[in-house]
N, C-alpha and C. Protein backbone atom coordinates (compact mmCIF):
# COMPACT_ATOMS: atom_id res chain seq x y z
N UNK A 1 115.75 127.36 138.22
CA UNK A 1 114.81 127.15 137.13
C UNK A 1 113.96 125.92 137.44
N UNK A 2 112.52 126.20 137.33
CA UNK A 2 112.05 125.34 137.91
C UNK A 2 111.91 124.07 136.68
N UNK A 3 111.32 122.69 136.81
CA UNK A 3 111.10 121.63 135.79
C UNK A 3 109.88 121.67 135.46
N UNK A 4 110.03 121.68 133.83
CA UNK A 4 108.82 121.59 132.88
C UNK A 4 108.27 120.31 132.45
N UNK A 5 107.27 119.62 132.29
CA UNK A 5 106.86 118.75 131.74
C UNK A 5 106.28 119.19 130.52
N UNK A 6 105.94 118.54 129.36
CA UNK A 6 105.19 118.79 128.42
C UNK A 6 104.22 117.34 127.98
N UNK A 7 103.29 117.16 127.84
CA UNK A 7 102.64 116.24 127.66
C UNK A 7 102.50 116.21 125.50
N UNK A 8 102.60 115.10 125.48
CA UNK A 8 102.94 115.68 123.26
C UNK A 8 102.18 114.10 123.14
N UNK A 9 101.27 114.72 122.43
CA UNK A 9 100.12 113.12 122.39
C UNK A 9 100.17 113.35 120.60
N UNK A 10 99.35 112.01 120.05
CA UNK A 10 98.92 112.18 118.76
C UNK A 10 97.54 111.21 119.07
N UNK A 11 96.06 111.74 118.60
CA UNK A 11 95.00 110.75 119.00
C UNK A 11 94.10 110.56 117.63
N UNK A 12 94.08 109.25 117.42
CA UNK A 12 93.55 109.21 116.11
C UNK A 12 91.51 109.51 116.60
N UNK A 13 91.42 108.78 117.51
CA UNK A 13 89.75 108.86 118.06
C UNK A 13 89.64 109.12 119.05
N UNK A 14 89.94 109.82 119.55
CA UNK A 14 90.13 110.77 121.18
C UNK A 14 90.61 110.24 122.24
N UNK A 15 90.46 108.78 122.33
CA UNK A 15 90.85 107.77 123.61
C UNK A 15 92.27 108.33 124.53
N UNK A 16 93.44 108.47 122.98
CA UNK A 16 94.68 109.21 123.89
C UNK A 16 94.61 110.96 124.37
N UNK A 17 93.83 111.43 123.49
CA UNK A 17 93.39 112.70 123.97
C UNK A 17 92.88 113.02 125.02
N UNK A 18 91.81 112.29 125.10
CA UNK A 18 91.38 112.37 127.00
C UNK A 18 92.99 111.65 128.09
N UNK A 19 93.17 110.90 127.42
CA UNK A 19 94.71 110.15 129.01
C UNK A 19 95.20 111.38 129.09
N UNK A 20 95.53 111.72 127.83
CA UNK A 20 96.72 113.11 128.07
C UNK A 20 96.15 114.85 129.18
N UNK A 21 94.68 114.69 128.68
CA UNK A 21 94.36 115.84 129.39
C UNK A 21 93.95 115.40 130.54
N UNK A 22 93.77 113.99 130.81
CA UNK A 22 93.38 114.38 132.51
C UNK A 22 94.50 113.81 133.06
N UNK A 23 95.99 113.79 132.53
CA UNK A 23 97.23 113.74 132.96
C UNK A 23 97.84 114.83 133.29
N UNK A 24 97.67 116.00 132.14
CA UNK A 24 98.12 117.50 131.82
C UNK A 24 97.31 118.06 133.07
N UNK A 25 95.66 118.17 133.42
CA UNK A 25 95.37 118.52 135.20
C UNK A 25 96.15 118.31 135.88
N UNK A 26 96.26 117.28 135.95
CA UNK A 26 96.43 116.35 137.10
C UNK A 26 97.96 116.94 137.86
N UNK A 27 98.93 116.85 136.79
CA UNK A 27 100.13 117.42 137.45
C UNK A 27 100.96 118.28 136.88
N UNK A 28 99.78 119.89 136.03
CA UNK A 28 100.03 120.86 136.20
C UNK A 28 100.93 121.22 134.49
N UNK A 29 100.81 119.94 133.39
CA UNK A 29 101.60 119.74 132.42
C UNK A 29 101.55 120.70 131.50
N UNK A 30 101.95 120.97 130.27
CA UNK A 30 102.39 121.76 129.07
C UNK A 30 101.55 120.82 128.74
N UNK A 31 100.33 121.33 127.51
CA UNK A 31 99.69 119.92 126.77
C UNK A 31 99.65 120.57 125.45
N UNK A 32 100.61 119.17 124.22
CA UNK A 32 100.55 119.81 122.86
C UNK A 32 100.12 118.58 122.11
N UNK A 33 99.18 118.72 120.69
CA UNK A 33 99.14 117.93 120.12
C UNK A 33 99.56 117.63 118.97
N UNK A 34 100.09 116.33 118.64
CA UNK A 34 100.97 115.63 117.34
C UNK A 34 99.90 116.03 116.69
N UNK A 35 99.59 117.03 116.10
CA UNK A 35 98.43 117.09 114.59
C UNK A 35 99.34 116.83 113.35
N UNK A 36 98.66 115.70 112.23
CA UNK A 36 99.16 115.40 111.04
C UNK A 36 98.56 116.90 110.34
N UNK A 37 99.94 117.24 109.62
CA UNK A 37 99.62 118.39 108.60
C UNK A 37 98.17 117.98 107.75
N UNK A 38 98.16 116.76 107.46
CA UNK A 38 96.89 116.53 106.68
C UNK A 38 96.27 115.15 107.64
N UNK A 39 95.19 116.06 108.13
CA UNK A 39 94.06 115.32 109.01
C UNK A 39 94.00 113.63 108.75
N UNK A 40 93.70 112.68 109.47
CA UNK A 40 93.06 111.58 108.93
C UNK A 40 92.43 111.64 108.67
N UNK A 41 91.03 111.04 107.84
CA UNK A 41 89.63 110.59 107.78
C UNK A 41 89.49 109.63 108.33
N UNK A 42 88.61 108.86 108.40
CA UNK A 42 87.91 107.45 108.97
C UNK A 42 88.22 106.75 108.08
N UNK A 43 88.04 106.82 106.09
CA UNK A 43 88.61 105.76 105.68
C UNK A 43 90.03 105.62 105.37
N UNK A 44 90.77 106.87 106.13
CA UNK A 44 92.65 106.56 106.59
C UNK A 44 93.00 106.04 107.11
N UNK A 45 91.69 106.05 108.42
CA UNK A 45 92.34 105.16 109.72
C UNK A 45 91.69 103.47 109.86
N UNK A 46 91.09 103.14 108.54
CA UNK A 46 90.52 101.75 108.65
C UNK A 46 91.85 101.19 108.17
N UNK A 47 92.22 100.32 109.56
CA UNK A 47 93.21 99.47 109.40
C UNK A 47 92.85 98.01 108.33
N UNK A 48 91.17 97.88 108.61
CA UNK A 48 91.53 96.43 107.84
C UNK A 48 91.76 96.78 105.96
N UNK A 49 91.44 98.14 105.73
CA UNK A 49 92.25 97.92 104.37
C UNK A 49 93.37 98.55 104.24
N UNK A 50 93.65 97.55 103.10
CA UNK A 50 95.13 97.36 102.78
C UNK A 50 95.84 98.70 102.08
N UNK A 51 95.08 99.12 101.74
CA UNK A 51 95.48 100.45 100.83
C UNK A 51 94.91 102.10 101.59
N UNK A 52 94.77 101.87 103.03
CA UNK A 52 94.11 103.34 103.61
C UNK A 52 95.67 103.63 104.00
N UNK A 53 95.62 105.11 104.40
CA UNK A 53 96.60 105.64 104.50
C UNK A 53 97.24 105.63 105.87
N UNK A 54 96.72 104.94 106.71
CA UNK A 54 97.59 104.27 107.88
C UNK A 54 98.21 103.05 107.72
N UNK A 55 97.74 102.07 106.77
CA UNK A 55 98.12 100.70 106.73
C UNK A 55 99.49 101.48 105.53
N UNK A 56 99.47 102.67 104.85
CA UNK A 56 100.36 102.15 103.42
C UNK A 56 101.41 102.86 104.77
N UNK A 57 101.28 104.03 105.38
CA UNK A 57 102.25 104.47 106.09
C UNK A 57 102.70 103.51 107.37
N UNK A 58 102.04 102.62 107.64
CA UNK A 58 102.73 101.27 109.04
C UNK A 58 103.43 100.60 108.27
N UNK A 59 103.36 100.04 106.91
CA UNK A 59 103.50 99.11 106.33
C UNK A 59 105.21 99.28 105.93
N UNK A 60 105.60 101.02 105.82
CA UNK A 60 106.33 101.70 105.14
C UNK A 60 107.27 102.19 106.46
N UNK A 61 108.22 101.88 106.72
CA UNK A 61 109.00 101.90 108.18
C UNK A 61 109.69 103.90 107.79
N UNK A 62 110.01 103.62 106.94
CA UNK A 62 110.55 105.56 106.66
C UNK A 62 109.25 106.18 106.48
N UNK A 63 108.24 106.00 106.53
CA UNK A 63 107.76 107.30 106.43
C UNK A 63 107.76 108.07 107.55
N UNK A 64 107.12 109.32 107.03
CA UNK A 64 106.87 110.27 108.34
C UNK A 64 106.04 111.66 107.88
N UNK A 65 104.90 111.15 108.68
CA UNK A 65 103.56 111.86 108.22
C UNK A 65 104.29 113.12 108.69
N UNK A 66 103.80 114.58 108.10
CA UNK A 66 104.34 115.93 108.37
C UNK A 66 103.37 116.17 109.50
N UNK A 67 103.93 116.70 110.27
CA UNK A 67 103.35 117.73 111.33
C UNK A 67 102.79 119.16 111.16
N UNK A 68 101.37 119.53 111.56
CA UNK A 68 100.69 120.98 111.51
C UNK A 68 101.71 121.53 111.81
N UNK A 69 101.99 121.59 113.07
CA UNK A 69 102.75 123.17 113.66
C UNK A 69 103.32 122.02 115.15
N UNK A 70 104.84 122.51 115.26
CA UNK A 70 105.86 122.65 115.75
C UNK A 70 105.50 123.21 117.58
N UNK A 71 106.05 122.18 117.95
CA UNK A 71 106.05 122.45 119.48
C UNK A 71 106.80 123.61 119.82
N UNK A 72 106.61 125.22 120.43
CA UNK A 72 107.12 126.19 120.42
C UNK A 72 108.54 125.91 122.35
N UNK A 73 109.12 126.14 121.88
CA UNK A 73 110.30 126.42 122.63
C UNK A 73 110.70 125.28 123.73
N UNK A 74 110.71 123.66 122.84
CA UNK A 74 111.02 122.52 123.08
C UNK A 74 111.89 123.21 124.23
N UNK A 75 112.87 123.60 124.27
CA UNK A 75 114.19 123.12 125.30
C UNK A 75 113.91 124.13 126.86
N UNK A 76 112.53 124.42 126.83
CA UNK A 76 112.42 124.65 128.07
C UNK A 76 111.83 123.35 129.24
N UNK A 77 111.61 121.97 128.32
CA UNK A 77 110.85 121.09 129.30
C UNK A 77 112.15 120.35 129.23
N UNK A 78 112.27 119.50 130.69
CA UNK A 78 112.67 118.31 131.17
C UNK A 78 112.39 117.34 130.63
N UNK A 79 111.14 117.20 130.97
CA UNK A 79 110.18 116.08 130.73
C UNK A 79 109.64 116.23 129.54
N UNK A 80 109.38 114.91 128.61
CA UNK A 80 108.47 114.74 127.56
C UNK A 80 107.92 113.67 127.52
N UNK A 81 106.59 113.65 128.38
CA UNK A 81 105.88 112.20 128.40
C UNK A 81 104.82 112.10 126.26
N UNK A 82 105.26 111.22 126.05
CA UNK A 82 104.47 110.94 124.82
C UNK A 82 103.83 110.40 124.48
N UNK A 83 102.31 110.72 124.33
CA UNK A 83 101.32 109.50 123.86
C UNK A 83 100.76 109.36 122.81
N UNK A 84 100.20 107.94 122.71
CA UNK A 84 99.32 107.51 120.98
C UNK A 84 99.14 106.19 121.40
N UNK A 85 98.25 105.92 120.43
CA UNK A 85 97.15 104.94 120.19
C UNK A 85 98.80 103.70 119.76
N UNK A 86 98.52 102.48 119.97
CA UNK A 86 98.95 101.47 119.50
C UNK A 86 98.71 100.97 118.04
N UNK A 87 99.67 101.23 117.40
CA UNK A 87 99.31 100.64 115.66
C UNK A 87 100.48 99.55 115.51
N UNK A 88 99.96 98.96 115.09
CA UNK A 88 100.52 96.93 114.39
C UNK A 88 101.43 97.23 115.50
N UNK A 89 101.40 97.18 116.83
CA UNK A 89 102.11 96.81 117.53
C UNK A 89 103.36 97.69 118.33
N UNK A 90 103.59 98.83 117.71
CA UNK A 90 104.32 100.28 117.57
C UNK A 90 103.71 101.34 117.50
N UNK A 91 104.52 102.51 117.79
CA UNK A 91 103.94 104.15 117.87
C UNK A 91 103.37 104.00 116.30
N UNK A 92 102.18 104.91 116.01
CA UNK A 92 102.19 105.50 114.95
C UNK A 92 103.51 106.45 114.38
N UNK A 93 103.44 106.29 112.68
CA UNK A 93 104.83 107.08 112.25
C UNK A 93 104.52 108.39 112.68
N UNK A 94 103.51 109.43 112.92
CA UNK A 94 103.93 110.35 113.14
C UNK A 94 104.79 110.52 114.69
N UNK A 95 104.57 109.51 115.45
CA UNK A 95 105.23 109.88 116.23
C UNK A 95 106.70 109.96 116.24
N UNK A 96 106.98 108.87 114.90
CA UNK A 96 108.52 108.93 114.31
C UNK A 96 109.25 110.48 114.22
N UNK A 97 108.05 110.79 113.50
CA UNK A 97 108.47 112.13 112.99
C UNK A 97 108.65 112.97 114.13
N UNK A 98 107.97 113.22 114.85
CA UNK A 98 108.12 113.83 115.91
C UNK A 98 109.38 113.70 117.05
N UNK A 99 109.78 112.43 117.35
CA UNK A 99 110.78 112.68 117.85
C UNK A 99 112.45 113.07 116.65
N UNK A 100 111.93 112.86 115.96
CA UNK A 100 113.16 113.01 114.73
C UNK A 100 113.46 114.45 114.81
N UNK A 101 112.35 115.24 115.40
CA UNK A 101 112.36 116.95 115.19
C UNK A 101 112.66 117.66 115.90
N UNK A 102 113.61 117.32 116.90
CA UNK A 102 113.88 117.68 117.94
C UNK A 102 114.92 117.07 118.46
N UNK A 103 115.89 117.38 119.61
CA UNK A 103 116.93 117.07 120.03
C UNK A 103 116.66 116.70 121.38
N UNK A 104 116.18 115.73 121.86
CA UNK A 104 115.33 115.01 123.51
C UNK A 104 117.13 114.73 124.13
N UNK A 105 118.34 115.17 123.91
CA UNK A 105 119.17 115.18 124.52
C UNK A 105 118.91 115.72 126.14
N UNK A 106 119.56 114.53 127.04
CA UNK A 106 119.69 115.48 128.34
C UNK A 106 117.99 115.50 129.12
N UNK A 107 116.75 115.07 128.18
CA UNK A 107 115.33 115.27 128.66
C UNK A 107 114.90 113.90 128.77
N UNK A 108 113.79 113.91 129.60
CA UNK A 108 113.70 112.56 129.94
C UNK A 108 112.26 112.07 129.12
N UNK A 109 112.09 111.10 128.38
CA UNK A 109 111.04 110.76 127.87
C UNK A 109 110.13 109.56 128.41
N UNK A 110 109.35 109.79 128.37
CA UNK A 110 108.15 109.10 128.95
C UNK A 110 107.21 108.45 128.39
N UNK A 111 106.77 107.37 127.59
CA UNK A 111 105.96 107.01 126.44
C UNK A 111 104.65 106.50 127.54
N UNK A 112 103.52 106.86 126.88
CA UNK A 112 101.80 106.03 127.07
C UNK A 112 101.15 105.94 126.05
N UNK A 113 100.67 104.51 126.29
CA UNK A 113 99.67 104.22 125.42
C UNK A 113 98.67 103.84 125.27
N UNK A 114 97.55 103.96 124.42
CA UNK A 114 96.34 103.12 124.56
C UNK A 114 96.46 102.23 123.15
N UNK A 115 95.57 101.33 123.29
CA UNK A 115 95.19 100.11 122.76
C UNK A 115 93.91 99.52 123.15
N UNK A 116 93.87 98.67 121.91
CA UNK A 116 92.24 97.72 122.15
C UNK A 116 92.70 96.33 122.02
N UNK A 117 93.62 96.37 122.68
CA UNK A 117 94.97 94.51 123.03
C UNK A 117 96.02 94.34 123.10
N UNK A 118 96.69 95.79 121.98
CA UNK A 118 98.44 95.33 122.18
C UNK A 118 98.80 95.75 123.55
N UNK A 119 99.87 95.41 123.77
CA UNK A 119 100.88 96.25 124.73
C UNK A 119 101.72 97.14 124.68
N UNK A 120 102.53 97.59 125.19
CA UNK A 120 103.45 98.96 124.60
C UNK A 120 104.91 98.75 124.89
N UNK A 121 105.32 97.19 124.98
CA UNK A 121 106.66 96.65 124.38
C UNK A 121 107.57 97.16 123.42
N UNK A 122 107.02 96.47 122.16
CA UNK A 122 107.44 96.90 120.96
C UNK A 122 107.75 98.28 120.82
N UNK A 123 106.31 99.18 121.16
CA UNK A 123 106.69 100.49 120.58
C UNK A 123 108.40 101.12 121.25
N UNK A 124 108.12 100.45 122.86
CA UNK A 124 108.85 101.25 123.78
C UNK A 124 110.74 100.85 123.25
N UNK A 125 110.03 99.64 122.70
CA UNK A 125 112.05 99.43 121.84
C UNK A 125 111.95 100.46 120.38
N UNK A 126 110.89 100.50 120.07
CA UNK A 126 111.13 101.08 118.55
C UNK A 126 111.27 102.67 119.02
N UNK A 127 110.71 103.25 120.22
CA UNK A 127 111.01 104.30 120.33
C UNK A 127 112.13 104.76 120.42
N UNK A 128 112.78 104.31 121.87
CA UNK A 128 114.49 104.03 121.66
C UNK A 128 115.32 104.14 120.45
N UNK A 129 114.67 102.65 119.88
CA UNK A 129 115.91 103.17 118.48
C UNK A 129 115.69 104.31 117.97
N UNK A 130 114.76 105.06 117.69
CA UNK A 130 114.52 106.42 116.90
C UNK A 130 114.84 107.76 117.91
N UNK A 131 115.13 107.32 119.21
CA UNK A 131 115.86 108.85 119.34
C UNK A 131 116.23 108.22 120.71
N UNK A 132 117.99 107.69 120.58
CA UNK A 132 118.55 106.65 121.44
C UNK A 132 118.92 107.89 122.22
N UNK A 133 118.96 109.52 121.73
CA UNK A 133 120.12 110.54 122.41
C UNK A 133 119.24 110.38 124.39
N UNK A 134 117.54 110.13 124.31
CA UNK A 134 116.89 110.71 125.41
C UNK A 134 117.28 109.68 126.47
N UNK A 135 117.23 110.15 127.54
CA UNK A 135 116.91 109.14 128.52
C UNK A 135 115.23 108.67 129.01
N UNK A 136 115.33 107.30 128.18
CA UNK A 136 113.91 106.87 128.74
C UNK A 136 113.40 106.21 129.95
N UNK A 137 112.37 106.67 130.28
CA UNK A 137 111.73 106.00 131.65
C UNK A 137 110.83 104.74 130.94
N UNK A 138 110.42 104.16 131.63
CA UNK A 138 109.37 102.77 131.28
C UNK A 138 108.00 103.34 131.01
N UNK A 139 107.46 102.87 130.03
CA UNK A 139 106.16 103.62 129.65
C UNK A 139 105.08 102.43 130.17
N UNK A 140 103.56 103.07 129.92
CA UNK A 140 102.64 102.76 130.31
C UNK A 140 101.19 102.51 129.54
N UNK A 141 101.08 101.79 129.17
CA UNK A 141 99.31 101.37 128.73
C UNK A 141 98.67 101.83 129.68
N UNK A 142 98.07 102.71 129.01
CA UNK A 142 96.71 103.48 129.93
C UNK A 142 95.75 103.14 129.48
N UNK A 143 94.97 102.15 129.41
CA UNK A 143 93.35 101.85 129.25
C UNK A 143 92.50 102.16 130.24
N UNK A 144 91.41 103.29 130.30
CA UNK A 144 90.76 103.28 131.23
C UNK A 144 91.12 104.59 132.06
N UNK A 145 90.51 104.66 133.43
CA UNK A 145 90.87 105.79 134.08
C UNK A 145 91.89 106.06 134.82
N UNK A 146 93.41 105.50 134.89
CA UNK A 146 94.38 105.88 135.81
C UNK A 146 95.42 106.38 135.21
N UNK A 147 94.84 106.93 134.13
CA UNK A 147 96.44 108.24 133.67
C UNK A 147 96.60 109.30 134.45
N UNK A 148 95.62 109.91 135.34
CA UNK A 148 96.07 110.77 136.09
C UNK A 148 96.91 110.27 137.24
N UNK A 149 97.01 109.39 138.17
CA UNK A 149 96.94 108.33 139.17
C UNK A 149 98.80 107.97 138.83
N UNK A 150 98.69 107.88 137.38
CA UNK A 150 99.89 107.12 136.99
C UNK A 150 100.88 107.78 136.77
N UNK A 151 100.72 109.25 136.08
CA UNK A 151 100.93 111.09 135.76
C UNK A 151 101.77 111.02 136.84
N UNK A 152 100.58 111.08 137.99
CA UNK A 152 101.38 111.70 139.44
C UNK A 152 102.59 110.83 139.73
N UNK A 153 102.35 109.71 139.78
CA UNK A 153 103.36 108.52 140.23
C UNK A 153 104.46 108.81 139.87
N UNK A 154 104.34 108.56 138.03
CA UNK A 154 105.74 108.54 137.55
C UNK A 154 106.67 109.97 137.76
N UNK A 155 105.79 111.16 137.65
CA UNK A 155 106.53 112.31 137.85
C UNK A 155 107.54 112.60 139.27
N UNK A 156 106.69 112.03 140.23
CA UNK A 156 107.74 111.96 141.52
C UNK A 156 108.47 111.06 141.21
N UNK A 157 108.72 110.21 140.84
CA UNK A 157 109.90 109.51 140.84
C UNK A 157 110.88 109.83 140.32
């Protein structure tokens, strides 16, 4: 049986959407996207107020935005590299949700991220704690053009 990758992004303004697809070329990936059952708008995703619906859901450590539709027949990939945008410093909650929905036992997870300054520290411990069952590899800030470059790298290893 050969090994599956699946690439499982969530992109609030396309930035992680493009890493993921010219990652998913690049080395041949499964590409699915974290869609929130109910879309953002622009004034959801304005972080500087206090009351949009990304700041009340960062602010709020249990939540967990619902998901459109369900990754179809999880336990055929190995691999689950996962990407999203950097929020206060951590994955966005849907990505909470997302690994909560599934059993990453035995599969190896892979986190990337973009940002406009943080790093992907934090998230990469907060990911851990929320689904300690996977075995994680070291993730990657992708700003710019070497997610494919980086795709290839980490997958041979």
């Amino acid at each position: 049986m050969s090994k599956k990758t699946l690439i499982a992004y969530f992109s609030a303004s396309g930035v992680t959407a493009r890493a993921a697809k010219e990652m998913a070329d690049a080395v041949g990936a499964d590409l699915y996207e974290i869609r929130p059952k109910q879309p953002y708008t622009a004034a959801d995703l304005d972080w500087m107020d206090k009351k949009s619906r990304s700041t009340v859901e960062m602010n709020d450590p249990s939540s967990r935005p619902a998901i459109a539709e369900p990754v179809q027949n999880m336990e055929q990939y190995d691999t689950v590299m996962i990407g999203f945008p950097v929020w206060w410093y951590v994955e966005p909650r849907i990505i909470d949700t997302f690994l909560e929905s599934y059993d990453f036992s035995g599969k190896t997870l892979i986190p990337f991220a973009t940002s406009g300054g943080s790093g992907i520290g934090k998230a990469e411990k907060s990911l851990q704690e929320h689904c300690p069952g996977a075995a994680w590899a070291k993730g990657q800030l992708l700003n710019g053009s070497k997610a494919a470059e980086w795709a290839q790298h980490v997958l041979k290893g």
